[in-house]
N, C-alpha and C. Protein backbone atom coordinates (compact mmCIF):
# COMPACT_ATOMS: atom_id res chain seq x y z
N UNK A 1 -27.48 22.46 46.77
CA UNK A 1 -28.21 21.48 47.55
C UNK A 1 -27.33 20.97 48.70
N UNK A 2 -26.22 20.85 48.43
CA UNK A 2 -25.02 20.23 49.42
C UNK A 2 -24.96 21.20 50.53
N UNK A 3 -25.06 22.71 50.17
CA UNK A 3 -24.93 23.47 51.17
C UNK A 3 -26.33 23.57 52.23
N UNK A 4 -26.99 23.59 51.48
CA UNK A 4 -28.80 23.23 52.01
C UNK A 4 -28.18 22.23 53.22
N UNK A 5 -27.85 20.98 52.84
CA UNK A 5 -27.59 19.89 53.89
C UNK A 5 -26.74 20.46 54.75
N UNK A 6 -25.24 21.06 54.16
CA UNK A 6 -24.53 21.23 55.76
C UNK A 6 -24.84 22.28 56.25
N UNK A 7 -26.03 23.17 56.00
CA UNK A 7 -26.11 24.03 57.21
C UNK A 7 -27.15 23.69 58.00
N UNK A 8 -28.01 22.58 57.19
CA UNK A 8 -29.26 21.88 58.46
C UNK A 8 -28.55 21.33 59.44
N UNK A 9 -27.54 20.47 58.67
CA UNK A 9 -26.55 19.68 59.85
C UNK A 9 -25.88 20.47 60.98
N UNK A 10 -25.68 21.86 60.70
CA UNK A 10 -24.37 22.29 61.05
C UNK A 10 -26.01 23.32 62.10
N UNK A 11 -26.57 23.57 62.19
CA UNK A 11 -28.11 23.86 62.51
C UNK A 11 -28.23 23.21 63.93
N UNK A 12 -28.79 21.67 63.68
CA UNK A 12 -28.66 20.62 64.23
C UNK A 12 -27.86 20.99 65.65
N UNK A 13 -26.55 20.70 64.79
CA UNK A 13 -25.18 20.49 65.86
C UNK A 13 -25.41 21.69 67.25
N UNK A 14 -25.25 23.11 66.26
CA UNK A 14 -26.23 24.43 67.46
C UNK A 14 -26.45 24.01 67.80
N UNK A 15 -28.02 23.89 67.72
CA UNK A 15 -29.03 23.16 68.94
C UNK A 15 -28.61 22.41 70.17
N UNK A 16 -28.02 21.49 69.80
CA UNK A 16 -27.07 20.21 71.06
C UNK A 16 -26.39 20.97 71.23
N UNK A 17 -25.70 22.02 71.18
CA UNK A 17 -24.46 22.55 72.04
C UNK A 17 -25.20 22.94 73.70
N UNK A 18 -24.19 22.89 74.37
CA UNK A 18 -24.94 23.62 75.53
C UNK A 18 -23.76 24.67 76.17
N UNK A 19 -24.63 25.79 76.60
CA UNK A 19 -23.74 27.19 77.20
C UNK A 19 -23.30 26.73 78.50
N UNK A 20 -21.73 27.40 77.80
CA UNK A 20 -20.78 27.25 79.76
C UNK A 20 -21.62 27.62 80.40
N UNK A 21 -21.48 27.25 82.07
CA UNK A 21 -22.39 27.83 82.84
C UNK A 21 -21.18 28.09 84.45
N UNK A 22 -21.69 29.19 84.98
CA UNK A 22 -20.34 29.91 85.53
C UNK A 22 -20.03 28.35 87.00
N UNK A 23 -19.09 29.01 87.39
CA UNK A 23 -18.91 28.23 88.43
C UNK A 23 -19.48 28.52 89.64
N UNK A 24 -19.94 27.60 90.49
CA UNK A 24 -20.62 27.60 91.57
C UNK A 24 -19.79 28.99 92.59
N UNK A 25 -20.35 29.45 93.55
CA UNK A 25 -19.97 30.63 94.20
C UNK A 25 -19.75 29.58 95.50
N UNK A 26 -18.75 30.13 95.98
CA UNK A 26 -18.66 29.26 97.63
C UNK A 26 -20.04 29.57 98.46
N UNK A 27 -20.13 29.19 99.07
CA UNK A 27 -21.59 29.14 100.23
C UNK A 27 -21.29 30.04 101.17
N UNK A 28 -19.69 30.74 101.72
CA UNK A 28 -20.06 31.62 102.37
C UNK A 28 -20.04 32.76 102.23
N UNK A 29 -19.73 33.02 100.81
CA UNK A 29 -20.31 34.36 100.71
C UNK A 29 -21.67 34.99 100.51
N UNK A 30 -21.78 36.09 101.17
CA UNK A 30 -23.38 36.72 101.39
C UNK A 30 -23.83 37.06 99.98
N UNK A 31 -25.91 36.73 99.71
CA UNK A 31 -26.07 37.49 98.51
C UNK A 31 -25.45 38.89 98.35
N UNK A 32 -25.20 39.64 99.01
CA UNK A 32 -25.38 40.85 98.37
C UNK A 32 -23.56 41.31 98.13
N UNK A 33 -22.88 40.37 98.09
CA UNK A 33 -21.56 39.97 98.00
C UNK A 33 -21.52 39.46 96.65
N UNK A 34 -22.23 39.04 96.14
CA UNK A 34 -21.72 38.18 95.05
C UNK A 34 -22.01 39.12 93.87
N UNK A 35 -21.08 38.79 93.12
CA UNK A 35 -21.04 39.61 91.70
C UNK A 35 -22.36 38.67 90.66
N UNK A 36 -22.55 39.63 90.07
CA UNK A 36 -23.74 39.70 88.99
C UNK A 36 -23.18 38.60 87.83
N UNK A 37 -23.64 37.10 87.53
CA UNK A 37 -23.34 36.47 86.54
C UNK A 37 -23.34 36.90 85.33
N UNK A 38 -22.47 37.48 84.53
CA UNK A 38 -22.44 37.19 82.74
C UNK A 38 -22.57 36.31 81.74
N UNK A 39 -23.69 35.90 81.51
CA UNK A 39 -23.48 35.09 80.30
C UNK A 39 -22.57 34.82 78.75
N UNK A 40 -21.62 34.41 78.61
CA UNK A 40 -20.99 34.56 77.67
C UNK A 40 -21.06 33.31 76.52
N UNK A 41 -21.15 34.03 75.17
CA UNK A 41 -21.69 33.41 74.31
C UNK A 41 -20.72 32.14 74.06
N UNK A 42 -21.28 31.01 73.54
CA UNK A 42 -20.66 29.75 73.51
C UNK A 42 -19.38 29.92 72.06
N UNK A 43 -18.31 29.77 72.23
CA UNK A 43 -17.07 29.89 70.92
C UNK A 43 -17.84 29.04 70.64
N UNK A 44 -17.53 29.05 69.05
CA UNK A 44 -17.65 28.30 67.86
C UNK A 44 -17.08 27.61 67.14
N UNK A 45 -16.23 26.68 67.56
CA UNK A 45 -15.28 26.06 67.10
C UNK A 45 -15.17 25.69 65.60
N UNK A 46 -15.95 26.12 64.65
CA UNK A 46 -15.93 25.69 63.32
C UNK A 46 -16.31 26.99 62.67
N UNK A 47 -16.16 27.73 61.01
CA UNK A 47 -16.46 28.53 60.44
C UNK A 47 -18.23 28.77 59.77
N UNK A 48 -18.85 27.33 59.50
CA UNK A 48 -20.11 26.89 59.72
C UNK A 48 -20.97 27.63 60.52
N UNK A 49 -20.45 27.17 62.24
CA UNK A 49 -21.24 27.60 63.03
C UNK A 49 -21.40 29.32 62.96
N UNK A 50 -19.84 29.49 63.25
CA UNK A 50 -20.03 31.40 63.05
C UNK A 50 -21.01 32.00 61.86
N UNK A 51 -20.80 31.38 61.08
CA UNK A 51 -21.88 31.95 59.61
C UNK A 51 -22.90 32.09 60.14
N UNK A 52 -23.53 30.57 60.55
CA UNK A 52 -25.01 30.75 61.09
C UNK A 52 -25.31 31.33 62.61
N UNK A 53 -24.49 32.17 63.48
CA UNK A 53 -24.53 32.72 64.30
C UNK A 53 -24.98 33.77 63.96
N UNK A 54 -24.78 34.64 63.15
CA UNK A 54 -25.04 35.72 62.80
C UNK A 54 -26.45 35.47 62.25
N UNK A 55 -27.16 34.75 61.74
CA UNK A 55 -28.43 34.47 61.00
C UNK A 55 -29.53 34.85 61.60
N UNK A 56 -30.47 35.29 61.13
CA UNK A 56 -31.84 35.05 62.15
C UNK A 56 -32.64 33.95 61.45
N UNK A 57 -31.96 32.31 62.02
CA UNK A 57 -32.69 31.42 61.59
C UNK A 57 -33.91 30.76 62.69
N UNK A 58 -35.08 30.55 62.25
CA UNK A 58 -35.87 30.35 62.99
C UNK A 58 -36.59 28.95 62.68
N UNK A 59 -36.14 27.68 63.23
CA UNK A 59 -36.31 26.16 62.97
C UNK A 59 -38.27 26.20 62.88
N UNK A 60 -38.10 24.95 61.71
CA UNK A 60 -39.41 25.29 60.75
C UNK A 60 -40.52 24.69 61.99
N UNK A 61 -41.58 25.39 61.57
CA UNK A 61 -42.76 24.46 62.83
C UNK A 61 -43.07 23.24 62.52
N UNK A 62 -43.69 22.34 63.12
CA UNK A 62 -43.70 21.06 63.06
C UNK A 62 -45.59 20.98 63.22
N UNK A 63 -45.79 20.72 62.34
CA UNK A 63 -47.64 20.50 61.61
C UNK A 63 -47.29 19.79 60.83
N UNK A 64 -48.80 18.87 60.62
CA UNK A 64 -49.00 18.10 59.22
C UNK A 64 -48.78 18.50 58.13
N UNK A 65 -47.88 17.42 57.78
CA UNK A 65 -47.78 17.46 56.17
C UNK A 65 -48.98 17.62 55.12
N UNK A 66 -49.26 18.43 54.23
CA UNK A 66 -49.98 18.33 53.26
C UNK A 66 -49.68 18.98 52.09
N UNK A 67 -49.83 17.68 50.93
CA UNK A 67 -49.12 18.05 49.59
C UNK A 67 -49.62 17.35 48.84
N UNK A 68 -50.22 17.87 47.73
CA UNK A 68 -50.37 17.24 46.63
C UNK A 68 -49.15 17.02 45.08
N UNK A 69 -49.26 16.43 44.30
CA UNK A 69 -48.29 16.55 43.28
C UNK A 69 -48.42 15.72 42.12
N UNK A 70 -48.61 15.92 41.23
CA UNK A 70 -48.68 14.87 40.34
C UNK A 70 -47.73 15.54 39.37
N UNK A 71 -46.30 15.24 38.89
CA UNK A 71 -45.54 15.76 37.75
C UNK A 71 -44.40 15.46 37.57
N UNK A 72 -43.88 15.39 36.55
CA UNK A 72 -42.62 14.66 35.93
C UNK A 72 -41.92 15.98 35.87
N UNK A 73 -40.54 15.52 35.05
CA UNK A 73 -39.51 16.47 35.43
C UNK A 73 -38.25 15.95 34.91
N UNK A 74 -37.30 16.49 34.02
CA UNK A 74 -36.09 16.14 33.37
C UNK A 74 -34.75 17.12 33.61
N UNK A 75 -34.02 16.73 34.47
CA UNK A 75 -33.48 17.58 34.63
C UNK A 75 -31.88 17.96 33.32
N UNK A 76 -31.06 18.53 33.31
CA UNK A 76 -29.94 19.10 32.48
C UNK A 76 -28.89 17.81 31.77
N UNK A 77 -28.63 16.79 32.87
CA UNK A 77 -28.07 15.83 33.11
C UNK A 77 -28.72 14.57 32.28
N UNK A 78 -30.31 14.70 32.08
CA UNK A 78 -31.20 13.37 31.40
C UNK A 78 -31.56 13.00 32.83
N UNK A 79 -31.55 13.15 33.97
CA UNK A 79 -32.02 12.72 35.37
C UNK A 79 -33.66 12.51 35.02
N UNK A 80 -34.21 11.93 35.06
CA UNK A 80 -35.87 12.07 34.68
C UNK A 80 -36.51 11.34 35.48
N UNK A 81 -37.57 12.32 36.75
CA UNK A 81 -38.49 12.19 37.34
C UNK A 81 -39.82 12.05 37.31
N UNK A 82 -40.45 11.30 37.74
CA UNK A 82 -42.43 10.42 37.67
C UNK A 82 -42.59 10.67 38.84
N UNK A 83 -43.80 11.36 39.49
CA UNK A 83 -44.10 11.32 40.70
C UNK A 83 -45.87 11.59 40.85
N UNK A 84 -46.26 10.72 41.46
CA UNK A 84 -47.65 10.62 41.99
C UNK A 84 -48.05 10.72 43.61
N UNK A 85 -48.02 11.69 44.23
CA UNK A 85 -47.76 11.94 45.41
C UNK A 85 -49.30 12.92 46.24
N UNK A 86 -49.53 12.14 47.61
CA UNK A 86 -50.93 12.92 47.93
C UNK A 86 -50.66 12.64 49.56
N UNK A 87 -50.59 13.36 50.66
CA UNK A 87 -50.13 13.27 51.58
C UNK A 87 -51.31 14.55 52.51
N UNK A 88 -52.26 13.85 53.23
CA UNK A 88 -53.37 15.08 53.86
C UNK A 88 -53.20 14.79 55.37
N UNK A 89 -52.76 15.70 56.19
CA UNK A 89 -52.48 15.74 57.50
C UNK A 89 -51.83 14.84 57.84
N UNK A 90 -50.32 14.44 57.54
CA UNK A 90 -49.51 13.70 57.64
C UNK A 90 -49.60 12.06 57.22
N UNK A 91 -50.59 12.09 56.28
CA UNK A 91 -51.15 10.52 56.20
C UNK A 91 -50.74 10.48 54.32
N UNK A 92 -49.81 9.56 54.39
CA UNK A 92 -49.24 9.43 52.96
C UNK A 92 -50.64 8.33 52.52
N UNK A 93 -51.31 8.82 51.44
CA UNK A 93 -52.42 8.13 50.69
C UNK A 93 -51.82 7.97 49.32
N UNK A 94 -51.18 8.75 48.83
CA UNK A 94 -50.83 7.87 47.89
C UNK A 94 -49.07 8.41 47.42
N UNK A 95 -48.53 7.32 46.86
CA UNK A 95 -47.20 7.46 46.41
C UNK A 95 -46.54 6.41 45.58
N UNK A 96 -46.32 7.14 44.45
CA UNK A 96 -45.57 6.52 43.30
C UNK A 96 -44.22 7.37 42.81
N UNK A 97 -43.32 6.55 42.91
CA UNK A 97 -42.00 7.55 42.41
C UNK A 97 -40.96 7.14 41.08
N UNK A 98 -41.23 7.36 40.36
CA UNK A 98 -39.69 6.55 39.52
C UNK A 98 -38.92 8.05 39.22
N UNK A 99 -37.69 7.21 39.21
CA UNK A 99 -36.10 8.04 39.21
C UNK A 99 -35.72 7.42 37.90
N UNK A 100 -35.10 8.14 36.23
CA UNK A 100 -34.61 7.46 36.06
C UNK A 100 -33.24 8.32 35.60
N UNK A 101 -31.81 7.51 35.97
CA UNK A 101 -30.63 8.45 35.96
C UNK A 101 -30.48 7.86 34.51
N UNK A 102 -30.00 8.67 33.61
CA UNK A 102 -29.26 8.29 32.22
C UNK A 102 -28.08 7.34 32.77
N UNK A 103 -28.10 6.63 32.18
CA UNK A 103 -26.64 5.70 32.07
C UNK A 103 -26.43 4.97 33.35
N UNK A 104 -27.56 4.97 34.07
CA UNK A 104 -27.44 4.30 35.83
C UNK A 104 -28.46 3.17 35.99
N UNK A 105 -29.99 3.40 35.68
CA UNK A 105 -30.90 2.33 36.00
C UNK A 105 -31.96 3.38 36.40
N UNK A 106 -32.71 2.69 36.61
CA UNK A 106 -33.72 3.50 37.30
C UNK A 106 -34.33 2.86 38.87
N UNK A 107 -34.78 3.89 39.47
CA UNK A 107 -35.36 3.48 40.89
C UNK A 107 -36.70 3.75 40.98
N UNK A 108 -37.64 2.29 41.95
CA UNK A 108 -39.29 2.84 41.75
C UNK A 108 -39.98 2.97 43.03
N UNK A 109 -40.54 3.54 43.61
CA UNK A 109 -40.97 3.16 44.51
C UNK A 109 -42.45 3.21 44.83
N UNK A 110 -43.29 2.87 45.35
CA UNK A 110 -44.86 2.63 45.25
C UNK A 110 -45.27 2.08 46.90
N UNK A 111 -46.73 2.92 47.22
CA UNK A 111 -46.71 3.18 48.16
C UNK A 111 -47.39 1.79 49.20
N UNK A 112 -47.68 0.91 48.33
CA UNK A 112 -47.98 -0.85 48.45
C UNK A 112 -47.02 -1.45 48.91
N UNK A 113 -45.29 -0.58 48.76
CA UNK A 113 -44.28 -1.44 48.83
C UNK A 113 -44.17 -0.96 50.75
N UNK A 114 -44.64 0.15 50.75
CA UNK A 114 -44.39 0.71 52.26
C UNK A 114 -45.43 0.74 52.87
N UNK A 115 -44.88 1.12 54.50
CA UNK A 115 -45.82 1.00 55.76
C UNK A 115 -45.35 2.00 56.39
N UNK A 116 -46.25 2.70 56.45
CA UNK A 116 -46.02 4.69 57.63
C UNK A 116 -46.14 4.30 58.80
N UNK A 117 -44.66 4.73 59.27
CA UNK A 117 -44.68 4.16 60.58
C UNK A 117 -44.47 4.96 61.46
N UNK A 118 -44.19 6.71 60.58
CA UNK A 118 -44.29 7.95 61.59
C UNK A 118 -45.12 8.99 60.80
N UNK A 119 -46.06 10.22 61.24
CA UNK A 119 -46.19 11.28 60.99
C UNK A 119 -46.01 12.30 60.94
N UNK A 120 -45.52 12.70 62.19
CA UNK A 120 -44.73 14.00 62.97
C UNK A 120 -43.47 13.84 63.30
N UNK A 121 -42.10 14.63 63.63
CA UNK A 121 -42.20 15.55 62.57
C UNK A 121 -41.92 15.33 61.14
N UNK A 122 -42.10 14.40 60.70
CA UNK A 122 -41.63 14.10 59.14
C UNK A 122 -43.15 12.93 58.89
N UNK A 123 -42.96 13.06 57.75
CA UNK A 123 -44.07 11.54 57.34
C UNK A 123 -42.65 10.24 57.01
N UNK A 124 -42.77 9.19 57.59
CA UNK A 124 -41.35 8.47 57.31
C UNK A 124 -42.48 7.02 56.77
N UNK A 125 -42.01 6.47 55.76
CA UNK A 125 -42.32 5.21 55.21
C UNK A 125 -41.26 4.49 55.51
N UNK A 126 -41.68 2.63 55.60
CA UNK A 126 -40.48 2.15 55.87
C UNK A 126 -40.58 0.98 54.86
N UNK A 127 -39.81 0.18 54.06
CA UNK A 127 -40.40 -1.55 53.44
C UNK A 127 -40.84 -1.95 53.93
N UNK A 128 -41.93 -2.85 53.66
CA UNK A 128 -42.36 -3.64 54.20
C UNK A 128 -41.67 -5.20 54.24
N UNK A 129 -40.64 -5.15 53.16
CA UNK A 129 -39.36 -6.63 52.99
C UNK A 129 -38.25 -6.13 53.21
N UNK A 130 -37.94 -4.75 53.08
CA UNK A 130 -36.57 -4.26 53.48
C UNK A 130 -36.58 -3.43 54.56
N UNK A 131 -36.37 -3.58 56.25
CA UNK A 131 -36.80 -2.85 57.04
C UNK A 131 -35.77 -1.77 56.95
N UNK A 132 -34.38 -1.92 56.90
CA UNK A 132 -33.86 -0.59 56.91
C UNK A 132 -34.18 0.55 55.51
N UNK A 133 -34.80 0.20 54.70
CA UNK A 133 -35.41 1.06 53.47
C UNK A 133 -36.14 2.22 53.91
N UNK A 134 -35.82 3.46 53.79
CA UNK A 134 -36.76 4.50 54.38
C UNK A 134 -36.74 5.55 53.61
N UNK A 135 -38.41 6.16 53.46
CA UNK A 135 -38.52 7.21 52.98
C UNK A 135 -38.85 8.62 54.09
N UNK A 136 -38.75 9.25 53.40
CA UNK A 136 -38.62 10.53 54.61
C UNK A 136 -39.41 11.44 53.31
N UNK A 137 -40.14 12.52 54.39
CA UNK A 137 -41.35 13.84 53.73
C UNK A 137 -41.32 14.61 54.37
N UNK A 138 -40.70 16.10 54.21
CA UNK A 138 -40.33 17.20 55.30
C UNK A 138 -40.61 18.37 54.56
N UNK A 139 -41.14 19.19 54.97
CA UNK A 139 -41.36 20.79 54.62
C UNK A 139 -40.06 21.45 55.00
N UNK A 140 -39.76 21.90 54.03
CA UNK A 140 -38.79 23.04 54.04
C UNK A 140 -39.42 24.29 53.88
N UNK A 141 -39.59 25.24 53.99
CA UNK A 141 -40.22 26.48 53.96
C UNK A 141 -41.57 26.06 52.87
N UNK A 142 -41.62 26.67 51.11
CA UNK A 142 -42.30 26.61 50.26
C UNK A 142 -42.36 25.25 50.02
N UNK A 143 -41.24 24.27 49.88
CA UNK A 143 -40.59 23.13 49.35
C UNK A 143 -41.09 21.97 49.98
N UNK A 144 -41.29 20.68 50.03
CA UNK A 144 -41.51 19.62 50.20
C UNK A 144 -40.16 18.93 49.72
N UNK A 145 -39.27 17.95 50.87
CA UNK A 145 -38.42 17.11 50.29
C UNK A 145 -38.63 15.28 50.51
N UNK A 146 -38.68 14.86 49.39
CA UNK A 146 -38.94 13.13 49.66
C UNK A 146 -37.48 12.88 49.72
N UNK A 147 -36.84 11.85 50.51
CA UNK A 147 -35.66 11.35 50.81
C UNK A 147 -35.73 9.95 50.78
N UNK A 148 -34.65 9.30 50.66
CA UNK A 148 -34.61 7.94 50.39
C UNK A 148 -33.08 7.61 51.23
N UNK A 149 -33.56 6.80 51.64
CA UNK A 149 -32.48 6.30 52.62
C UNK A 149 -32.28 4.55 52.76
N UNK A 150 -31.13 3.69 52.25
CA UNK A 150 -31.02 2.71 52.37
C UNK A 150 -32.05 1.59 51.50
N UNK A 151 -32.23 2.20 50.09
CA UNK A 151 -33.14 1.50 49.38
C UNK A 151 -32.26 0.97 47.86
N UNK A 152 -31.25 0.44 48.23
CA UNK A 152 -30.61 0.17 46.95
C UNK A 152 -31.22 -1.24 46.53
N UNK A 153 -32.09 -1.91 46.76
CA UNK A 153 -33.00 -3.13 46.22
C UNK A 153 -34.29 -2.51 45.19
N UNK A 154 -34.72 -1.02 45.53
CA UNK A 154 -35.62 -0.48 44.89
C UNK A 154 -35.36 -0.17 43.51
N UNK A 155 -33.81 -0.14 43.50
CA UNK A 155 -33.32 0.51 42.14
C UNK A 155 -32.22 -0.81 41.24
N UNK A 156 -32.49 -0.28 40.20
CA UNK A 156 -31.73 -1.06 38.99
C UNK A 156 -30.50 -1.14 39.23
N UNK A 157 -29.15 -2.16 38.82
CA UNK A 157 -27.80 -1.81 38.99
C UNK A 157 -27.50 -0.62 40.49
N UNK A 158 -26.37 -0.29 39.81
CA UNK A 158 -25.96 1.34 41.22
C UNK A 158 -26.71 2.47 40.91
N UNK A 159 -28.13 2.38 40.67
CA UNK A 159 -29.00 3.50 40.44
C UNK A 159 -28.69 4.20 41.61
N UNK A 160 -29.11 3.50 42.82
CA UNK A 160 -29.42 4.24 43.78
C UNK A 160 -28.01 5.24 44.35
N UNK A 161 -27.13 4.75 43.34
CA UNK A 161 -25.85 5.32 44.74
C UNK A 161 -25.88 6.87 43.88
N UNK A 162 -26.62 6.78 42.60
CA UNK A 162 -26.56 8.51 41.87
C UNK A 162 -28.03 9.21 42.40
N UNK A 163 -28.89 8.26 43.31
CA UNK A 163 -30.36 9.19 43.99
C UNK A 163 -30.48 10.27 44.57
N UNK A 164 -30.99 11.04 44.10
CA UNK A 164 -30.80 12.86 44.96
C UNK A 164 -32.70 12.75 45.87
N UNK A 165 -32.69 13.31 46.61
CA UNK A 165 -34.17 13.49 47.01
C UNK A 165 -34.90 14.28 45.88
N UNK A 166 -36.03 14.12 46.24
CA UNK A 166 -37.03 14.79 45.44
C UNK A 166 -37.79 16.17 45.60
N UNK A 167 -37.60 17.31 45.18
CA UNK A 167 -38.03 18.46 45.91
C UNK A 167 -39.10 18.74 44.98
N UNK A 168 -40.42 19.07 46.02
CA UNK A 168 -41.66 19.25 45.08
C UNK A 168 -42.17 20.88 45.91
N UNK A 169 -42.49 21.78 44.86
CA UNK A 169 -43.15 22.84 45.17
C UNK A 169 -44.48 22.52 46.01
N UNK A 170 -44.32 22.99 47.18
CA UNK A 170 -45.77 22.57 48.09
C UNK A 170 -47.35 23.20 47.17
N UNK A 171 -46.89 24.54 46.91
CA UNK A 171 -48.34 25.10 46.79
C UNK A 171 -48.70 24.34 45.07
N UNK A 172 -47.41 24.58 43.88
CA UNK A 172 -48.00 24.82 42.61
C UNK A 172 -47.85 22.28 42.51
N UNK A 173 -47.22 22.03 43.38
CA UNK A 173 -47.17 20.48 43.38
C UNK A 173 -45.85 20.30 42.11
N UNK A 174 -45.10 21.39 41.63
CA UNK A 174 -44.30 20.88 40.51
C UNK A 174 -43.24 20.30 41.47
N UNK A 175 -42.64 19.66 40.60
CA UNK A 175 -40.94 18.86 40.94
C UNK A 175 -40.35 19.15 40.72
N UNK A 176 -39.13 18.89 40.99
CA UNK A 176 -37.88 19.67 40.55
C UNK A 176 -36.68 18.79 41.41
């Protein structure tokens, strides 16, 4: 999963790079004088980037979200997931989440507690008492990921600092 993240990040970073671009030609030399520009590919200053240079990665399209889900889920650890989730053309209708970590607390979240304040490209919920509290809903290829960002009031004790996102199978709605 960690690697999932740093190569979106490291993805990302691509994107914002921008290609040298040659130096201006003096003005008095004639077109048919001037040598033919080469484009040369941008170095890569990190081992990251080179990996995904070689890739044929192609950044996901950006359409409405739609997902259904209703299903729990225990993972190896005792991690144990509740999720009630219904999301039709980017419009979160319904959402219920509990997290509960063995030996941490548990975290809840419910969709009464939030206000959708984006659709595209993500569905993003925000508190409605905690404004920096945010949920995030993104298609990954097959996958659906719920994210939680800055919601440690939602959760019991330091629940939240052991919170992983939530990855739900788009088509079959399981969790995981």
């Amino acid at each position: 999963m960690r690697l999932l993240w740093t190569l979106l990040a490291a993805l990302m970073l691509a994107s914002c790079a921008e290609t040298p671009k040659a130096p201006k030609e003096p003005a008095a030399q004639s077109t048919a004088e001037k040598p033919v520009a080469t484009e040369e590919t941008p170095k890569f200053k990190n081992s990251t980037l080179k990996y995904l240079a070689n890739r044929n990665l192609k950044p996901q399209p950006t359409r409405p979200l739609n997902v259904r889900s209703r299903c729990s889920h225990k993972d190896a650890i005792g991690t144990q997931t509740r999720l009630d989730l219904l999301v039709k053309e980017a419009d979160v209708k319904k959402f219920d989440a509990q997290v509960s970590m063995k030996g941490y607390g548990t975290c809840r979240f419910n969709l009464d507690d939030f206000e959708q304040i984006e659709k595209l490209p993500q569905a993003l919920l925000r508190h409605k008492k905690q404004s920096d509290c945010l949920v995030r809903m993104w298609e990954q290829g097959p996958k659906v990921t719920i994210a939680f960002n800055s919601c440690p009031k939602s959760c019991e004790g330091k629940a939240f600092d052991y919170l992983w996102p939530i990855m739900v199978e788009a088509k079959s709605g399981q969790c995981f």
